[in-house]
N, C-alpha and C. Protein backbone atom coordinates (compact mmCIF):
# COMPACT_ATOMS: atom_id res chain seq x y z
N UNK A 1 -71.68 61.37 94.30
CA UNK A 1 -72.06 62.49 95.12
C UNK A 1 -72.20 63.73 94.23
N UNK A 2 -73.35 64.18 94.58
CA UNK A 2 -73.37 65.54 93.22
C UNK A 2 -73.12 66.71 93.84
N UNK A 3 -72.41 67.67 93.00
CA UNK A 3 -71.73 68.75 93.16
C UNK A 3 -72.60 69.56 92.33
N UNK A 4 -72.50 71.58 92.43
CA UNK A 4 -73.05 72.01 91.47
C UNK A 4 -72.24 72.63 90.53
N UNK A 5 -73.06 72.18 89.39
CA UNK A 5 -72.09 73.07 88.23
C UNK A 5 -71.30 74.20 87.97
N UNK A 6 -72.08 75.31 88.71
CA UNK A 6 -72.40 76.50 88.59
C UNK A 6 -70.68 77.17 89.18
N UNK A 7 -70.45 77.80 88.27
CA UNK A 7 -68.68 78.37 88.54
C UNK A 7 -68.86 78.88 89.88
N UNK A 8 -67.76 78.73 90.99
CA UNK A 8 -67.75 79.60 92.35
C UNK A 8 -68.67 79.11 93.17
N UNK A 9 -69.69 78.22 92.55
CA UNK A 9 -70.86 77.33 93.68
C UNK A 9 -69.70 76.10 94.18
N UNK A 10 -69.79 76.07 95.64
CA UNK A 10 -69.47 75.07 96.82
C UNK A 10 -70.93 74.31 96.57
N UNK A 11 -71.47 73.91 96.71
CA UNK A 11 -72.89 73.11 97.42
C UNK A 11 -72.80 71.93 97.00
N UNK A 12 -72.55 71.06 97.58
CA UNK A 12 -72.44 69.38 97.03
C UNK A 12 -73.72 68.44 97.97
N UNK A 13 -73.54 66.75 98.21
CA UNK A 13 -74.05 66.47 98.80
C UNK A 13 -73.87 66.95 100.30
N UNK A 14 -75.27 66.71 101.15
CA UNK A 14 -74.83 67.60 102.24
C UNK A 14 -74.94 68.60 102.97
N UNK A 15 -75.21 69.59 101.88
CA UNK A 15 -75.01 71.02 102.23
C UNK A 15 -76.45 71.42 102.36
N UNK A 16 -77.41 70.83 102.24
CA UNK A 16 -78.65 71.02 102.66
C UNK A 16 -79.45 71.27 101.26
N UNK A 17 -78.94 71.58 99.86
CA UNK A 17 -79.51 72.27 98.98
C UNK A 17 -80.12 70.69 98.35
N UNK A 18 -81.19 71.39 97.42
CA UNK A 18 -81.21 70.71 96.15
C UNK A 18 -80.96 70.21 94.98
N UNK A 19 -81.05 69.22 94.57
CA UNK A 19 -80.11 69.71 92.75
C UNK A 19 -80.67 69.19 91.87
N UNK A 20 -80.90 69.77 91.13
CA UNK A 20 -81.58 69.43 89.62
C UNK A 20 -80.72 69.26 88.18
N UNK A 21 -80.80 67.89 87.81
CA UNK A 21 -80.29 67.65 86.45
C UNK A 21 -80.46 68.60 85.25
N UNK A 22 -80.12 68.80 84.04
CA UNK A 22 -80.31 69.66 83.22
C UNK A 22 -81.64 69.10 82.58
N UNK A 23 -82.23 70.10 81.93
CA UNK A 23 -83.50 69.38 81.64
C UNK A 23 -83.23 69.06 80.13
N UNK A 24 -83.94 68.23 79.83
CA UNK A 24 -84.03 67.20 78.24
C UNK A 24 -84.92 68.00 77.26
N UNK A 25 -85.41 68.98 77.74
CA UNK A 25 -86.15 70.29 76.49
C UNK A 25 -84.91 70.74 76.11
N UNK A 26 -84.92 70.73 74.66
CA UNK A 26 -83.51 71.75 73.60
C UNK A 26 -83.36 72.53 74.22
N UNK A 27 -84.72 73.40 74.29
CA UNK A 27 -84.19 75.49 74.53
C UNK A 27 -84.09 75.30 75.81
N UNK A 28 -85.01 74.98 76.29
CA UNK A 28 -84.74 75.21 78.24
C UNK A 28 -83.50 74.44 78.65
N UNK A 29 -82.93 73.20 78.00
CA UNK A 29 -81.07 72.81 78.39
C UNK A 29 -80.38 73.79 77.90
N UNK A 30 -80.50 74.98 76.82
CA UNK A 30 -79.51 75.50 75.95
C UNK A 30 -79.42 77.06 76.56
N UNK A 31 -81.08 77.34 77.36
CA UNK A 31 -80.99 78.53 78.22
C UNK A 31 -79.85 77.93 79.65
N UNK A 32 -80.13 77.28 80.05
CA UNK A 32 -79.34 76.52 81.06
C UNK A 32 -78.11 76.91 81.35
N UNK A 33 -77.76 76.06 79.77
CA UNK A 33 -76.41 75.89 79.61
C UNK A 33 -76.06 77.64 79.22
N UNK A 34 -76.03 78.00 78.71
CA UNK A 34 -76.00 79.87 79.04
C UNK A 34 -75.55 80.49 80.25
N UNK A 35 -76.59 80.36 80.92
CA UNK A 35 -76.89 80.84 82.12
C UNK A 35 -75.51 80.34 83.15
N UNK A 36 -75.32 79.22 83.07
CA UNK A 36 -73.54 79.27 83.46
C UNK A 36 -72.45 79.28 83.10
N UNK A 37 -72.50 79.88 82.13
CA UNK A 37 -71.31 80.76 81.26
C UNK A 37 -70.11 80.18 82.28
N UNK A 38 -69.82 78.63 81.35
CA UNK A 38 -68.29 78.10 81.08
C UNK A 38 -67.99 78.07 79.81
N UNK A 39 -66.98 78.11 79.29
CA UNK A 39 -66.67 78.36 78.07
C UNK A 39 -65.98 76.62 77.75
N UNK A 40 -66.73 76.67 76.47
CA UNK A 40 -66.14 75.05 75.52
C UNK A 40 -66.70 74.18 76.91
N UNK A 41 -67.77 74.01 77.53
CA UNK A 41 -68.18 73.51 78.35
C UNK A 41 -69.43 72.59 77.95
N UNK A 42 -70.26 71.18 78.17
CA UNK A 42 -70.86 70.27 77.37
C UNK A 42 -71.31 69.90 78.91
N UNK A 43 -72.63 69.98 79.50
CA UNK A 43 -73.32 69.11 80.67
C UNK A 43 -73.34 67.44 80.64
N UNK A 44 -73.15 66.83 81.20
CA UNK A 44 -73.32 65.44 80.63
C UNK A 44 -74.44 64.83 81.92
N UNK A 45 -75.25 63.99 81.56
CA UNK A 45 -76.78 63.37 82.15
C UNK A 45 -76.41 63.83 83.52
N UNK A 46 -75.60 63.43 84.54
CA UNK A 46 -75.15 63.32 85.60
C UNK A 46 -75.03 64.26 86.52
N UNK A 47 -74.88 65.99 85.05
CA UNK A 47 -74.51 66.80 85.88
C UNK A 47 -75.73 68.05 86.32
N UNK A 48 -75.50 68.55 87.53
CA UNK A 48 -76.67 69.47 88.15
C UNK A 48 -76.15 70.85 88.69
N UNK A 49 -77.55 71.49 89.16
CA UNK A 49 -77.47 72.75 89.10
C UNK A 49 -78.17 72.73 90.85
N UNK A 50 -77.35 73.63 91.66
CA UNK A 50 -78.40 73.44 93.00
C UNK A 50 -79.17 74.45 93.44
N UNK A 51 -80.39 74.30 93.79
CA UNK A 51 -81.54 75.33 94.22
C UNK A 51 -81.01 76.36 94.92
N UNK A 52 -80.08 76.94 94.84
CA UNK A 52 -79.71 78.42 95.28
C UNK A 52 -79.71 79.12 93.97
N UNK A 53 -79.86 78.13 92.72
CA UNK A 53 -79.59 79.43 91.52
C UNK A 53 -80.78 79.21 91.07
N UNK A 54 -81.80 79.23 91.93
CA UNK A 54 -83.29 79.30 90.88
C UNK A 54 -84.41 79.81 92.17
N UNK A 55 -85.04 80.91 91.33
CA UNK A 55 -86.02 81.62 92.11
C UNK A 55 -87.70 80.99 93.11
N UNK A 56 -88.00 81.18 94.14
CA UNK A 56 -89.06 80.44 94.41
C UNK A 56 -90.64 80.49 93.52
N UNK A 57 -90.84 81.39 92.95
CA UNK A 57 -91.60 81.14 91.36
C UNK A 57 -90.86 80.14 90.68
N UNK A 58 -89.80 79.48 90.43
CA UNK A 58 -89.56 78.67 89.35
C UNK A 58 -89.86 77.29 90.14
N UNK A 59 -90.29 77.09 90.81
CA UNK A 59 -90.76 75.60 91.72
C UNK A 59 -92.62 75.41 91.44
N UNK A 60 -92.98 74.08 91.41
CA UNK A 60 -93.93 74.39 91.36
C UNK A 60 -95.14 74.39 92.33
N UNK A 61 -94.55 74.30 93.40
CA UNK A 61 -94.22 74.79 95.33
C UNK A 61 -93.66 75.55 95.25
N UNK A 62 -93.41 76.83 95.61
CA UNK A 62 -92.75 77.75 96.72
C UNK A 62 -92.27 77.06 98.06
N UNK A 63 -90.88 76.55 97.53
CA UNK A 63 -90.42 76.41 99.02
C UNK A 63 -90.29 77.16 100.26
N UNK A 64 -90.60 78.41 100.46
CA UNK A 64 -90.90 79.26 101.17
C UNK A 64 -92.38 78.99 102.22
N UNK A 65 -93.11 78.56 101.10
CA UNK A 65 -94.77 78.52 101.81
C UNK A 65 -94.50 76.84 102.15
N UNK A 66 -94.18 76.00 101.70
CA UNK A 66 -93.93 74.60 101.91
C UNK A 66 -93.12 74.18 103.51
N UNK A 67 -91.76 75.03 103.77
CA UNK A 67 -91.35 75.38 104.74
C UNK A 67 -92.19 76.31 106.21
N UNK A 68 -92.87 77.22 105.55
CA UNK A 68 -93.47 78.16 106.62
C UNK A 68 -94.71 76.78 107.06
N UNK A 69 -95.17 75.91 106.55
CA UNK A 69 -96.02 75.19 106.94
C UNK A 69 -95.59 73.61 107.49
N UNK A 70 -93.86 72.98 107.36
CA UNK A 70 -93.30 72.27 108.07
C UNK A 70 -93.67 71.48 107.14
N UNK A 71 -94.07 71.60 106.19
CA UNK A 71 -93.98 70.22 105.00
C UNK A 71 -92.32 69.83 104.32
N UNK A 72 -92.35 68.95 104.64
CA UNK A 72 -90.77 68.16 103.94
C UNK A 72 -91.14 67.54 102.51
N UNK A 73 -91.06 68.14 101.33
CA UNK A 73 -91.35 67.44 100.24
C UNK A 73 -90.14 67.86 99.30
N UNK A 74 -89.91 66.54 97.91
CA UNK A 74 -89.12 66.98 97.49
C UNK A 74 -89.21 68.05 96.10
N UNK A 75 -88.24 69.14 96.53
CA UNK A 75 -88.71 70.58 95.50
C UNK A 75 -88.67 69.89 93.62
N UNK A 76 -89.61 70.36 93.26
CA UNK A 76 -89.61 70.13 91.84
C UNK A 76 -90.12 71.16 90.85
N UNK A 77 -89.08 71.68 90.30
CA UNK A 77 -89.04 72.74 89.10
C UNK A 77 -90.05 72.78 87.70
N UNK A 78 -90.59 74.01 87.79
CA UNK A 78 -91.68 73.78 86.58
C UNK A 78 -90.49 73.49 85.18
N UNK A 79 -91.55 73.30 84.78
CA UNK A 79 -91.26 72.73 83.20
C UNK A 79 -89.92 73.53 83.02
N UNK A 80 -90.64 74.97 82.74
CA UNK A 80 -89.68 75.93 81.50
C UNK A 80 -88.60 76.88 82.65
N UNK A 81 -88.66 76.33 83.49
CA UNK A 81 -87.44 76.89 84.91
C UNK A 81 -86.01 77.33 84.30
N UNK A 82 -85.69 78.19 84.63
CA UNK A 82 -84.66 78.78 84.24
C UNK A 82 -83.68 79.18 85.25
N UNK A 83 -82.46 79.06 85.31
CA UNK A 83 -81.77 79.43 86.77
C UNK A 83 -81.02 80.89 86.40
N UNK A 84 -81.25 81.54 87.72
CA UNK A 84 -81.39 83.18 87.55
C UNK A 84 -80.29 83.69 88.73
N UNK A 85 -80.28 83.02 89.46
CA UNK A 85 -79.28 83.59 90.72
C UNK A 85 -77.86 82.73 90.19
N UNK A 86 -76.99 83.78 90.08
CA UNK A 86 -75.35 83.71 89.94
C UNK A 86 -74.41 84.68 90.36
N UNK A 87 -73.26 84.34 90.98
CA UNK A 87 -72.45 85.52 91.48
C UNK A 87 -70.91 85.07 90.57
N UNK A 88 -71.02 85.85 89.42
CA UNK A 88 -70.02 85.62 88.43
C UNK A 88 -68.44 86.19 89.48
N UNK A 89 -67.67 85.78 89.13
CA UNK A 89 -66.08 86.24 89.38
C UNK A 89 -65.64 86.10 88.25
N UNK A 90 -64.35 87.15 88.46
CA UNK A 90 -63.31 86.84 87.40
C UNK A 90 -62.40 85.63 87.43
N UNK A 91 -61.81 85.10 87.01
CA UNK A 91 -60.80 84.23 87.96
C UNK A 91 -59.17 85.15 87.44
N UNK A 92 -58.01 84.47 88.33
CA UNK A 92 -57.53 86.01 88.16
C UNK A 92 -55.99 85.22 87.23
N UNK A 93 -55.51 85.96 86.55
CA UNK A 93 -54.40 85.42 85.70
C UNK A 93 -53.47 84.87 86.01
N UNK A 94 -53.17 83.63 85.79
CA UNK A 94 -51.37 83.05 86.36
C UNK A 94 -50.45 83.93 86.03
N UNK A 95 -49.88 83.84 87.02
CA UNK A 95 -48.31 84.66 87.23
C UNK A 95 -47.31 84.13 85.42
N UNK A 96 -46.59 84.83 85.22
CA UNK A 96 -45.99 84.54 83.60
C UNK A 96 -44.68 84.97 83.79
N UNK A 97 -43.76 84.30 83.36
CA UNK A 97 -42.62 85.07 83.21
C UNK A 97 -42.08 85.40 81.87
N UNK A 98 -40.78 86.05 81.57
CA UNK A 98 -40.02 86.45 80.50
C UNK A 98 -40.89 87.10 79.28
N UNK A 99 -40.67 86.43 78.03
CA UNK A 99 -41.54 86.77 76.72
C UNK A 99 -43.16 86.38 76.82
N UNK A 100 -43.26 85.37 77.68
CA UNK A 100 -44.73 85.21 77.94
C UNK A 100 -45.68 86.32 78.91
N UNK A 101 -44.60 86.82 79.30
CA UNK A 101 -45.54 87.92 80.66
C UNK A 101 -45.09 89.09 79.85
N UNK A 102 -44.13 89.71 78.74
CA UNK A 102 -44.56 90.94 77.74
C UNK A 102 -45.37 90.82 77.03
N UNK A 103 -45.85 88.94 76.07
CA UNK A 103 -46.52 89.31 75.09
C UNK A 103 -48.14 89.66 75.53
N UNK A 104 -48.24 89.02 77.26
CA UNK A 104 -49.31 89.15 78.07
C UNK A 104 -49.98 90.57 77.94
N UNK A 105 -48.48 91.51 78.31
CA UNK A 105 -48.70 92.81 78.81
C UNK A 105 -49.24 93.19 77.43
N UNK A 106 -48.51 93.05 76.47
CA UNK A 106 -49.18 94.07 75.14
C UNK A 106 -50.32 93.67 74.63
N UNK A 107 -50.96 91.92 74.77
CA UNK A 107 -52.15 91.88 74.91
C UNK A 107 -53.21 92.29 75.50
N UNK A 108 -52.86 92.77 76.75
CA UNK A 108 -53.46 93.91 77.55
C UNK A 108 -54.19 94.77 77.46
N UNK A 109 -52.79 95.36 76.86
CA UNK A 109 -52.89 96.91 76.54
C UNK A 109 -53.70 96.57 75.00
N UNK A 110 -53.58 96.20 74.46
CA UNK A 110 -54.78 96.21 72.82
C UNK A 110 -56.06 96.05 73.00
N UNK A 111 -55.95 95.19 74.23
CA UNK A 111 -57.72 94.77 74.45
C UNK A 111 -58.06 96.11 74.94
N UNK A 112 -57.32 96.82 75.79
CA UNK A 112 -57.39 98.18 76.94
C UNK A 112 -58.29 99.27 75.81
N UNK A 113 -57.48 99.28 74.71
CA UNK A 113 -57.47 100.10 73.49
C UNK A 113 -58.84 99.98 72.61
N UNK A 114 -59.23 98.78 72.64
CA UNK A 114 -60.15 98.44 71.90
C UNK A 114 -61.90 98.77 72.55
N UNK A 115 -61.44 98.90 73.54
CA UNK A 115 -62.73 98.89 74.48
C UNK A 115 -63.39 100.39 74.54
C-alpha cells in the first residue's frame, strides 16, 4: 500500500490522490530528492510522492481541465516534473533531563549567538 514520502504528508492508498515513483533521470531524482528535505534519507524503487505536491502545469493533462470535462484518466507527469507544493514543520525537541537538558540549553544558546 503506498504512502507519501513527503514529511507531514498523510495521503496513502485511498485517500483519493495520486502517486508517483521517483523518476530514474539523475538530476530530476536528485531535484526530487531535495525538494523533501529528509536528512541522511535514500528513496528506494518503491517509494512515492503524491499529487498534492506537484503543480497542474507539471502533468501532461491538467487535471483540472481533465476533471472539468468528467474524463477519468490516469494523471501522468511530464518528463522534467518537479514537486513544488510542501508545508515544512519543525518537529519539536524531546523532553531531556539532567546534564543532557543543560548541555541542550547551552547548545541553544551558541546556535542563538551565531545567527
Amino acid at each position: 500500500m503506498p504512502y507519501c514520502c513527503a514529511v507531514g504528508c498523510t495521503n496513502g492508498e485511498g485517500s483519493g490522490s495520486s502517486f508517483f515513483r521517483f523518476p530514474k533521470d539523475k538530476i530530476v531524482h536528485r531535484l526530487w530528492v531535495a525538494r523533501v528535505k529528509r536528512k541522511n534519507w535514500v528513496p528506494t524503487k518503491t517509494t512515492v510522492l503524491c499529487s498534492d505536491h506537484f503543480q497542474g502545469s507539471d502533468y501532461e493533462t491538467d487535471p483540472a481541465v481533465l476533471k472539468s470535462v468528467g474524463v477519468k484518466r490516469q494523471l501522468r507527469l511530464k518528463k522534467d516534473a518537479v514537486p513544488s507544493i510542501f508545508v515544512y514543520t519543525e518537529t519539536k525537541a524531546k523532553k531531556t533531563r539532567g546534564a543532557l537538558e543543560k548541555r541542550h540549553k547551552k547548545q541553544v544558546r551558541i546556535r542563538r549567538c551565531m545567527i
